[in-house]
C-alpha atoms as a PDB file:
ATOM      1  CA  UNK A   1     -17.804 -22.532  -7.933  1.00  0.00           C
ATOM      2  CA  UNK A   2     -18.612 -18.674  -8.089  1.00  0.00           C
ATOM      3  CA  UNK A   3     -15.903 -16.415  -9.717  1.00  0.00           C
ATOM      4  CA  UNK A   4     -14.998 -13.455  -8.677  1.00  0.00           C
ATOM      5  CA  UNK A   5     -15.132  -9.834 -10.544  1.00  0.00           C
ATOM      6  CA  UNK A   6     -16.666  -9.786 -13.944  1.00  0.00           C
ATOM      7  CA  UNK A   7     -14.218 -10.525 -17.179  1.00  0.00           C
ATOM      8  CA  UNK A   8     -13.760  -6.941 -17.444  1.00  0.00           C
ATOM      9  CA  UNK A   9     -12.346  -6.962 -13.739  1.00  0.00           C
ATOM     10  CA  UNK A  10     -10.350 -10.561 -14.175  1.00  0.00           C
ATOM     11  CA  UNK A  11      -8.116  -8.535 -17.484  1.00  0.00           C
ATOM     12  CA  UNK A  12      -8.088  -5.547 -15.493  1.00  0.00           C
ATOM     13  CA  UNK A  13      -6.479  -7.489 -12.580  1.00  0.00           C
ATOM     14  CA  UNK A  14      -4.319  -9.621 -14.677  1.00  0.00           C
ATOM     15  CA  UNK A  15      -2.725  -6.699 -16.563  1.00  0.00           C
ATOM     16  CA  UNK A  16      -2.119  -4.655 -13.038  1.00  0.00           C
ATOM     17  CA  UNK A  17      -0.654  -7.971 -12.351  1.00  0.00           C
ATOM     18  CA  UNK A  18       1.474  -8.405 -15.113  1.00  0.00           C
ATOM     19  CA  UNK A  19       2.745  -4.317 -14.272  1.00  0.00           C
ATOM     20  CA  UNK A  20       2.404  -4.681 -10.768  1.00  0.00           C
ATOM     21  CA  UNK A  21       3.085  -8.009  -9.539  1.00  0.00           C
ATOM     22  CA  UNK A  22       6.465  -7.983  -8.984  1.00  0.00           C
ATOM     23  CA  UNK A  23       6.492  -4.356  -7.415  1.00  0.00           C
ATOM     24  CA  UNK A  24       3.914  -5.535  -4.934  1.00  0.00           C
ATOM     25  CA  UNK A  25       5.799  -8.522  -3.841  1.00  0.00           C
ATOM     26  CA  UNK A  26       8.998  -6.086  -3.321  1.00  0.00           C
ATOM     27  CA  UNK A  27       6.809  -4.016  -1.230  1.00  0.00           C
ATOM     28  CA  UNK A  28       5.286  -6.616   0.904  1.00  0.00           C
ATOM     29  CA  UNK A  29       8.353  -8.846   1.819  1.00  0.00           C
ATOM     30  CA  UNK A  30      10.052  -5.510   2.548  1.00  0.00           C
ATOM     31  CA  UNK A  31       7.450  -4.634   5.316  1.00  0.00           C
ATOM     32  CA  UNK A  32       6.831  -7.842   6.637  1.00  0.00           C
ATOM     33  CA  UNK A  33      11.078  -7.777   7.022  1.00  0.00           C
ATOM     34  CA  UNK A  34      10.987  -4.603   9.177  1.00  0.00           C
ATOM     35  CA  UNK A  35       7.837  -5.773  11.100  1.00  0.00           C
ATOM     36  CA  UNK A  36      10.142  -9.253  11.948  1.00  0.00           C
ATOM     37  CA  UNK A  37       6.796 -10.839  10.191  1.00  0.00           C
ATOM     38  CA  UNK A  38       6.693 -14.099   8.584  1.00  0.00           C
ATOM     39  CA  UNK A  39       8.278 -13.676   4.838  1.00  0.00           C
ATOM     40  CA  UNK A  40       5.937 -16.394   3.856  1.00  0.00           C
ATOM     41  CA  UNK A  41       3.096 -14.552   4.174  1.00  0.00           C
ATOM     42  CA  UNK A  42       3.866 -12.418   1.090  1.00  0.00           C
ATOM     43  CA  UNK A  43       2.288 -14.910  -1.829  1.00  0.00           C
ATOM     44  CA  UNK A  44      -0.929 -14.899   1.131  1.00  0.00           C
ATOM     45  CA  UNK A  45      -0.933 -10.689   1.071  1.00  0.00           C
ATOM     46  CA  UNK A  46      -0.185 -10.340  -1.670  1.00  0.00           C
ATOM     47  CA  UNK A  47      -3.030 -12.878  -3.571  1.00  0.00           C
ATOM     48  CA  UNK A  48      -5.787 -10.700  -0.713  1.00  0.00           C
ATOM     49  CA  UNK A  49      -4.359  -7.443  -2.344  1.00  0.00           C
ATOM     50  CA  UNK A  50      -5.564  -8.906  -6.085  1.00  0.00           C
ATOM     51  CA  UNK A  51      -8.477 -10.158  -4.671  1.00  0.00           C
ATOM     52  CA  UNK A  52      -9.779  -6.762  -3.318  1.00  0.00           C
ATOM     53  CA  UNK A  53      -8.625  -5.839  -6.779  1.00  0.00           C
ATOM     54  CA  UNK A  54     -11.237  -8.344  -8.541  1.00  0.00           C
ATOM     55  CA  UNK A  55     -13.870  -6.997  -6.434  1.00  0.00           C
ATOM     56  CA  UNK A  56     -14.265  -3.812  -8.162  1.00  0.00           C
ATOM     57  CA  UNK A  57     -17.526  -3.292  -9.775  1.00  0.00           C
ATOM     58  CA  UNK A  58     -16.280  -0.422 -12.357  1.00  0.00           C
ATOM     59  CA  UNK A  59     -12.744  -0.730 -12.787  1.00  0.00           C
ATOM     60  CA  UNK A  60     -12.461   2.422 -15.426  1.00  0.00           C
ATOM     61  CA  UNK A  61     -12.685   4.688 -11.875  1.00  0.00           C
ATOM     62  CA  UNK A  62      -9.384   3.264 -11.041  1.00  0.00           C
ATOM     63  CA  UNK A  63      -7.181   5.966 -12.409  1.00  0.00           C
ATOM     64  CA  UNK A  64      -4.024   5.128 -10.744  1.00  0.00           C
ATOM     65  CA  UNK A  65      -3.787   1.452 -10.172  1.00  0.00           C
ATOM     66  CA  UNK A  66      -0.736   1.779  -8.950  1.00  0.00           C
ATOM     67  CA  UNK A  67      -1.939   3.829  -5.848  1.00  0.00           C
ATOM     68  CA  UNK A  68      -5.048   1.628  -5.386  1.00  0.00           C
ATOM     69  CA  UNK A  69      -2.829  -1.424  -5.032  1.00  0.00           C
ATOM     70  CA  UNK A  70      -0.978   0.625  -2.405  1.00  0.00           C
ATOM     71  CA  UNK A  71      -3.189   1.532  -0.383  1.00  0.00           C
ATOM     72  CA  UNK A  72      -5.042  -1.804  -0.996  1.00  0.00           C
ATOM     73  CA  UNK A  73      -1.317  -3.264   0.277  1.00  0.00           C
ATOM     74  CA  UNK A  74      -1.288  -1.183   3.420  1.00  0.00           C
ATOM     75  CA  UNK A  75      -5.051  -2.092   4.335  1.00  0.00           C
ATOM     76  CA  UNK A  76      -3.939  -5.894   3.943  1.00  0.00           C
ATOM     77  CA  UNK A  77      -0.794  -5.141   6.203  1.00  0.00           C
ATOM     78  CA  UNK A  78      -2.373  -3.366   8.768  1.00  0.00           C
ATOM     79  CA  UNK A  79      -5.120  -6.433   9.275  1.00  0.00           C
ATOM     80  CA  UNK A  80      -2.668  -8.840   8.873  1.00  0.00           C
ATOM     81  CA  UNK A  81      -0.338  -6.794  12.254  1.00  0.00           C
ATOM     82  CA  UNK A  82      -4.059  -6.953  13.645  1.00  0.00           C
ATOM     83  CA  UNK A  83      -4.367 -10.552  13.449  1.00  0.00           C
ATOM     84  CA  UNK A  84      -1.325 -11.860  14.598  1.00  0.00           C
ATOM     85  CA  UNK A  85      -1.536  -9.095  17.837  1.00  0.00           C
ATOM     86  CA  UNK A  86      -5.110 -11.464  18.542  1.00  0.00           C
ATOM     87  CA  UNK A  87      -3.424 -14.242  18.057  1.00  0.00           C
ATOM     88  CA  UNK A  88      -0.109 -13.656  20.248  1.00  0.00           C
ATOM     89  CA  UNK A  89      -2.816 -12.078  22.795  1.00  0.00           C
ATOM     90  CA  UNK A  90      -4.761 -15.397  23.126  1.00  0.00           C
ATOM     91  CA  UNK A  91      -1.711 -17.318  23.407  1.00  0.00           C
ATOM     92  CA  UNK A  92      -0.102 -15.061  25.999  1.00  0.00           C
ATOM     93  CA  UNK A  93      -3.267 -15.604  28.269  1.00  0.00           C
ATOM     94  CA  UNK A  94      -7.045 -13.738  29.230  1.00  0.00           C
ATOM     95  CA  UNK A  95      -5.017 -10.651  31.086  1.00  0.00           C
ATOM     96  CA  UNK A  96      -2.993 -10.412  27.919  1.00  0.00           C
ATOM     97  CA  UNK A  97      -6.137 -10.951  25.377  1.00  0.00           C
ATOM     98  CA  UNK A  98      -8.050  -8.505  27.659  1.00  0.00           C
ATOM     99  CA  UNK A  99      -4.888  -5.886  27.526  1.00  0.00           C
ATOM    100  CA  UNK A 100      -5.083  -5.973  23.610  1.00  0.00           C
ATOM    101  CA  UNK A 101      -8.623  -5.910  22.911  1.00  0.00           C
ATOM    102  CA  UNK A 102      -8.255  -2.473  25.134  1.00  0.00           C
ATOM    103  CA  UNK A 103      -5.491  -1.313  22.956  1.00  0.00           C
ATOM    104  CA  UNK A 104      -7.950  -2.187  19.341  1.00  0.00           C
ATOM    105  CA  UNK A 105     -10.888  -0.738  21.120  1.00  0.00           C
ATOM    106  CA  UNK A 106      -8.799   2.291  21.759  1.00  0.00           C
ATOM    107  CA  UNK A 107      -7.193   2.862  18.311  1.00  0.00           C
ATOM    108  CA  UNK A 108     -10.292   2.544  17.158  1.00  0.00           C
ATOM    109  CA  UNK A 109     -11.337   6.307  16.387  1.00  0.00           C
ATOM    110  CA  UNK A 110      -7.514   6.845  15.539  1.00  0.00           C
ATOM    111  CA  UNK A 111      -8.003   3.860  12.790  1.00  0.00           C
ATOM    112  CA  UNK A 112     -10.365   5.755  11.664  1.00  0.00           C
ATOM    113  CA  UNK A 113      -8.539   8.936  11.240  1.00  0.00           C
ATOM    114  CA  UNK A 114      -6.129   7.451   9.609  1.00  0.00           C
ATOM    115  CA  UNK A 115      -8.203   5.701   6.728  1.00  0.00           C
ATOM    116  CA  UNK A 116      -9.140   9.619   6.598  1.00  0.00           C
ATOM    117  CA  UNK A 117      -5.602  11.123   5.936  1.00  0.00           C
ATOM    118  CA  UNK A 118      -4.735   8.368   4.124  1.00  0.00           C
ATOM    119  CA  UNK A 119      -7.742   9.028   1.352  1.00  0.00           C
ATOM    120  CA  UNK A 120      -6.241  12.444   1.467  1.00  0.00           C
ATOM    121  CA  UNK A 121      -2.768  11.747   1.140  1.00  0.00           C
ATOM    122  CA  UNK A 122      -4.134   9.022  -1.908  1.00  0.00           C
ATOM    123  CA  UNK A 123      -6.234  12.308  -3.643  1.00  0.00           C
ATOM    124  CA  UNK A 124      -2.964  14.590  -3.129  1.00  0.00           C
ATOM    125  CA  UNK A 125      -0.465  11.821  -4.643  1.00  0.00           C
ATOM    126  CA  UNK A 126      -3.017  11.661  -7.522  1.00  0.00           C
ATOM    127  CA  UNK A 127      -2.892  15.363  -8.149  1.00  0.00           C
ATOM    128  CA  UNK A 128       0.943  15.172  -8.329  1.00  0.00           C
ATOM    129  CA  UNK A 129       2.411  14.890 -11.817  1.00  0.00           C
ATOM    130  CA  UNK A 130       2.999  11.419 -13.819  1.00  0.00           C
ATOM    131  CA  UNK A 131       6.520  11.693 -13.199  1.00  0.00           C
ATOM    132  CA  UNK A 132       6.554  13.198  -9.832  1.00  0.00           C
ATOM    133  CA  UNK A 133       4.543  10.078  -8.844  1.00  0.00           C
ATOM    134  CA  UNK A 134       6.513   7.549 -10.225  1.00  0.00           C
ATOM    135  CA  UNK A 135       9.715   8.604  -8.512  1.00  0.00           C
ATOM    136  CA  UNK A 136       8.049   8.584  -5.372  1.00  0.00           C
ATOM    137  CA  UNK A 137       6.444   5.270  -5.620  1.00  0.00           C
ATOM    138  CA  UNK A 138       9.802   4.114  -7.138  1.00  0.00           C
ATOM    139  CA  UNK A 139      11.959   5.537  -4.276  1.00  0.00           C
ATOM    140  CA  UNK A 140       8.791   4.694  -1.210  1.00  0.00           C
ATOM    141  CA  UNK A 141       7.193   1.960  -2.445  1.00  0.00           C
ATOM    142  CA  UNK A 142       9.690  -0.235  -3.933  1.00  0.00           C
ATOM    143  CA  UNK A 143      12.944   1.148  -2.193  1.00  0.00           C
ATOM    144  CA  UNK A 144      15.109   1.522  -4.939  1.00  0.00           C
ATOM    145  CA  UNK A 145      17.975   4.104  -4.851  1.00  0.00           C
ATOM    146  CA  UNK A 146      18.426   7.254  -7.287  1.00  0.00           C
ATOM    147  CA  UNK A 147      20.665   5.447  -9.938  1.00  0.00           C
ATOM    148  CA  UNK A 148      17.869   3.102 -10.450  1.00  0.00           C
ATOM    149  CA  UNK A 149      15.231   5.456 -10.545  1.00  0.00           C
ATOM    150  CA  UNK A 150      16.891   6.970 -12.872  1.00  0.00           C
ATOM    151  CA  UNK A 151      18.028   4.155 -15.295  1.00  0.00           C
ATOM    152  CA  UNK A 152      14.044   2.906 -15.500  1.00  0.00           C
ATOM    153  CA  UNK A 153      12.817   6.205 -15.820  1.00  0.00           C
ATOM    154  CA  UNK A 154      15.506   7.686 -18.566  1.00  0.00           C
ATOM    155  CA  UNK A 155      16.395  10.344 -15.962  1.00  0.00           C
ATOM    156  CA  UNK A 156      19.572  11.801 -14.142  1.00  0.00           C
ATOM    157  CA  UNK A 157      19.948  10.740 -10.626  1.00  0.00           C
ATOM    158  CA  UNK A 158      19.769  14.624 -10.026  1.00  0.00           C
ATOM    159  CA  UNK A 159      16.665  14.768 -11.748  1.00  0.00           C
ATOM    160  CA  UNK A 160      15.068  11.952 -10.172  1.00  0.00           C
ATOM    161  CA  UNK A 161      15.455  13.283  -6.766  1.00  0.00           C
ATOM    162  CA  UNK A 162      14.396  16.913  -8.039  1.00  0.00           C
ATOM    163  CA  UNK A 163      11.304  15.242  -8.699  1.00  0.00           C
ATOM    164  CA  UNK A 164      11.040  13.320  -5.619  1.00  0.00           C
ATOM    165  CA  UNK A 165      11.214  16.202  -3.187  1.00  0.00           C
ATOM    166  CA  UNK A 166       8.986  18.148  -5.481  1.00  0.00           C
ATOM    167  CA  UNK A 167       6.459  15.024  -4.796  1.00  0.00           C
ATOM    168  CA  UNK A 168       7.375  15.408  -1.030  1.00  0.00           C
ATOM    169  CA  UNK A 169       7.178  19.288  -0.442  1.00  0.00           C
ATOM    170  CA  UNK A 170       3.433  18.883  -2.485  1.00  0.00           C
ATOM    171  CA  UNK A 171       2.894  16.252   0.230  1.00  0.00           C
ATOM    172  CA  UNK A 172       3.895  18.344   2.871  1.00  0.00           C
ATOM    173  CA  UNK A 173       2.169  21.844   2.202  1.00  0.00           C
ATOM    174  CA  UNK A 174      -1.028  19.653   1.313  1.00  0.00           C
ATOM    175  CA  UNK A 175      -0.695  18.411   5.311  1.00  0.00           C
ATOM    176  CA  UNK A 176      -0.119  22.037   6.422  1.00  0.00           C
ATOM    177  CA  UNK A 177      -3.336  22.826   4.482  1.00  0.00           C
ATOM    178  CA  UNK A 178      -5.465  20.574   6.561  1.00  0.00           C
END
């Protein structure tokens, strides 16, 4: 049996796990939720998202896990929508199948434009501040409210949200920049 990622990779994995893990699963149960997708299908996403993790051949360029897992979560979300679309096509019939496969063949160029801004957006939120980042994963990623923030990050609930539209107006004059 061939293993996957060298041992540097595996400890590198299992300690984003051990930080992560629980974050991700938040994340991923709340999208499938809102999508009406299976909730099931977290422990599947979730073990492809540490997967793509252990597949990293230099793990020391990985300066925000955090963000890599992230996007890494989105990619695995976005094929998973894919997948099910091909499979509720075939079931629905060849017209249907046909209809979808124009819609993919279509998004095509705007997948790809996408990936783009989102490898900007991930350089911007990278370029943020520590804490400016944290609050806005915190409040994005794992949906929690101010008080929260706040409590796990030793901050007001003012403060917190100071730094979260900080975060967001970065995020927004970056856009206007492009």
């Amino acid at each position: 049996m061939a293993t996957i990622g060298s041992k540097h990779a595996r400890k590198f994995v299992a300690q984003c796990y051990e930080q992560f893990g629980e974050r991700l699963n938040r994340y991923l149960s709340r999208q499938l939720r809102r999508s009406c997708g299976n909730p099931q299908d977290v422990r599947d996403l979730a073990q492809e998202v540490w997967c793509r993790l252990l597949r990293i051949k230099d793990t020391t360029e990985v300066l925000e896990p955090m963000a890599y897992i992230h996007t890494s979560a989105l990619n695995v979300l976005r094929e998973h929508y894919l997948l099910g679309r091909r499979q509720s096509a075939s079931l629905a019939g060849v017209d249907r199948a046909q209809d979808a496969v124009d819609e993919l063949d279509c998004t095509a160029a705007d997948a790809a434009e996408e990936l783009a801004l989102e490898a900007e957006l991930d350089r911007t939120i990278a370029l943020l501040p520590k804490m400016q980042r944290e609050v806005l994963f915190l409040k994005t990623i794992d949906g929690y409210d101010w008080s929260e923030i706040g409590k796990k990050l030793n901050l007001t609930e003012n403060t917190a949200y100071m730094y979260f539209w900080r975060a967001m107006t970065a995020l927004k004059k970056s856009r206007e920049e492009r």
